[in-house]
Protein backbone atom coordinates (compact mmCIF):
# COMPACT_ATOMS: atom_id res chain seq x y z
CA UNK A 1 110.48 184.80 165.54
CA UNK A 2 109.51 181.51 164.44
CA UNK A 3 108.73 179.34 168.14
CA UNK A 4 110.59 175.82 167.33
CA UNK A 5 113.70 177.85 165.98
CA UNK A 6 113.34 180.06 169.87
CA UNK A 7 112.85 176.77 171.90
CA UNK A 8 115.55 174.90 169.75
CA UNK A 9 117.65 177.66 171.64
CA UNK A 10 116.29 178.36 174.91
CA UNK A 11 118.32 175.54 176.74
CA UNK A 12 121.17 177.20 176.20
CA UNK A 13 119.87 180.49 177.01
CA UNK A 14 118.61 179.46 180.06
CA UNK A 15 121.84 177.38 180.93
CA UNK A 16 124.03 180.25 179.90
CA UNK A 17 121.88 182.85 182.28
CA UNK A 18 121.60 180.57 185.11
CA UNK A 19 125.75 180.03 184.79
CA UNK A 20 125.89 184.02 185.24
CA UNK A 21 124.02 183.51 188.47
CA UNK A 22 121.66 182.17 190.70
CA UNK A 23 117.93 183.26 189.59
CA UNK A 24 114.33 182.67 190.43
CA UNK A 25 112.01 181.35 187.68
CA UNK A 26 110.17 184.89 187.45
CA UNK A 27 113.87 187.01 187.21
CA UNK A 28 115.18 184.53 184.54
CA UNK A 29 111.86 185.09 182.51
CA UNK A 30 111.96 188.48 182.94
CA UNK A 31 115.38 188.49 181.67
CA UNK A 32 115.07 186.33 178.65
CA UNK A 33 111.83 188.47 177.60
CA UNK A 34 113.95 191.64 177.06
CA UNK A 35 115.62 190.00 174.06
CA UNK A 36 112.98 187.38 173.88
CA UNK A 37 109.42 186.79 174.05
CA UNK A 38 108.77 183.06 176.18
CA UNK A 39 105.61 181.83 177.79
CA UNK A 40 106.06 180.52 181.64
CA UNK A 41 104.11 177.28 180.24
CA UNK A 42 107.70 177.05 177.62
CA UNK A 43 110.57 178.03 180.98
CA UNK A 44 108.73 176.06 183.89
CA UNK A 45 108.42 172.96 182.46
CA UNK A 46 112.10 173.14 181.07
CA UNK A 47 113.46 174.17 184.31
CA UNK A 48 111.82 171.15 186.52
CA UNK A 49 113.51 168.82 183.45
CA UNK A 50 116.82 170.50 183.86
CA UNK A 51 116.74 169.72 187.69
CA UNK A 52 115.59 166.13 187.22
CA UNK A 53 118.18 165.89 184.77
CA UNK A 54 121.02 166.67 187.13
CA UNK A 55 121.86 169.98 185.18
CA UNK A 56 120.63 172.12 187.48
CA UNK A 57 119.75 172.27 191.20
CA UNK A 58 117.47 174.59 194.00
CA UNK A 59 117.29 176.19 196.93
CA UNK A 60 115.09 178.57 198.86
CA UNK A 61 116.28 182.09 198.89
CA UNK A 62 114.96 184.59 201.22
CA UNK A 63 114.44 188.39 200.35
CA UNK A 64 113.59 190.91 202.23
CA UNK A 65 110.51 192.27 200.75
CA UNK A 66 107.95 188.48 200.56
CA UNK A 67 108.38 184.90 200.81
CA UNK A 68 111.04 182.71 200.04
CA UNK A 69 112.09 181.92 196.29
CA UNK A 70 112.98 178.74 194.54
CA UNK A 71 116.73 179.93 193.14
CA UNK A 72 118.02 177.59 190.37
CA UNK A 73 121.73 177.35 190.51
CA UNK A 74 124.09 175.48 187.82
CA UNK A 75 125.92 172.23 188.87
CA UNK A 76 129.48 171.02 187.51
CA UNK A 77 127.34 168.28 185.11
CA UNK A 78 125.49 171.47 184.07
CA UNK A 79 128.30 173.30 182.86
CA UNK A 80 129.55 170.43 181.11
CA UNK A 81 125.92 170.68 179.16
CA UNK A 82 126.47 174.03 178.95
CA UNK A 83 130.16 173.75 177.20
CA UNK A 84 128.46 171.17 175.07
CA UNK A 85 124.84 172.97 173.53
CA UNK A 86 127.84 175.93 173.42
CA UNK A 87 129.76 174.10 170.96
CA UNK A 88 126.58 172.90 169.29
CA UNK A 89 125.38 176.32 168.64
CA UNK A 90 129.08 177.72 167.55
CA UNK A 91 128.97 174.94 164.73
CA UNK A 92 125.08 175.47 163.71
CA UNK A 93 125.82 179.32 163.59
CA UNK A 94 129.02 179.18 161.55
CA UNK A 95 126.97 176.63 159.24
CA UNK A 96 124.14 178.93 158.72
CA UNK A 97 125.98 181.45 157.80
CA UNK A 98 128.10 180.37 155.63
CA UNK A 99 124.91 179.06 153.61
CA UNK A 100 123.38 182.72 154.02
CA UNK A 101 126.42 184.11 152.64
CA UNK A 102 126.73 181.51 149.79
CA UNK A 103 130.38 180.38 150.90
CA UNK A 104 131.04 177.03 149.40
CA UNK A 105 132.52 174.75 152.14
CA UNK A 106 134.10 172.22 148.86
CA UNK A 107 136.48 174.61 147.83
């Protein structure tokens, strides 16, 4: 899949996984790349924005097998993004394909 048409999208993915539940970094990759294939250098970086951003937020998680993980966690102003890039992608979807399936719009 073409890689500015995956990270056009992987805001939302993120933001829509993270909204399921809390995650780590490594379990949210993991997740994405079943449907997916991201690069840690792509979801890291994008992650640490989110949080300065106010969309998301952390916390250290312990588990019982190893150390403590970083857990990102959606706040209210993220799922206000979220209902937003939701939208976004609704519109761009129903756009493409009605161009893919030749529907004129000026009818």
């Amino acid at each position: 899949m073409n890689i500015q048409l995956k990270k056009g999208v992987l805001e939302l993915i993120v933001m829509n996984e993270i909204s399921r539940g809390d995650q780590y970094g490594y379990e949210l990759s993991q997740t994405i790349s079943k449907h997916l294939s991201i690069a840690d250098g792509t979801l890291y970086p994008m992650l640490r924005r989110l949080v300065n951003e106010g969309m998301l937020d952390t916390y250290m998680g312990k588990t019982s097998a190893g150390p403590a993980r970083k857990y990102y966690t959606i706040t209210s102003t993220g799922r206000l993004h979220l209902q937003h890039l939701t939208e976004e992608w609704m519109e761009l979807k129903s756009s493409v394909n009605q161009l893919l399936e030749g529907a004129d719009n000026n009818e």
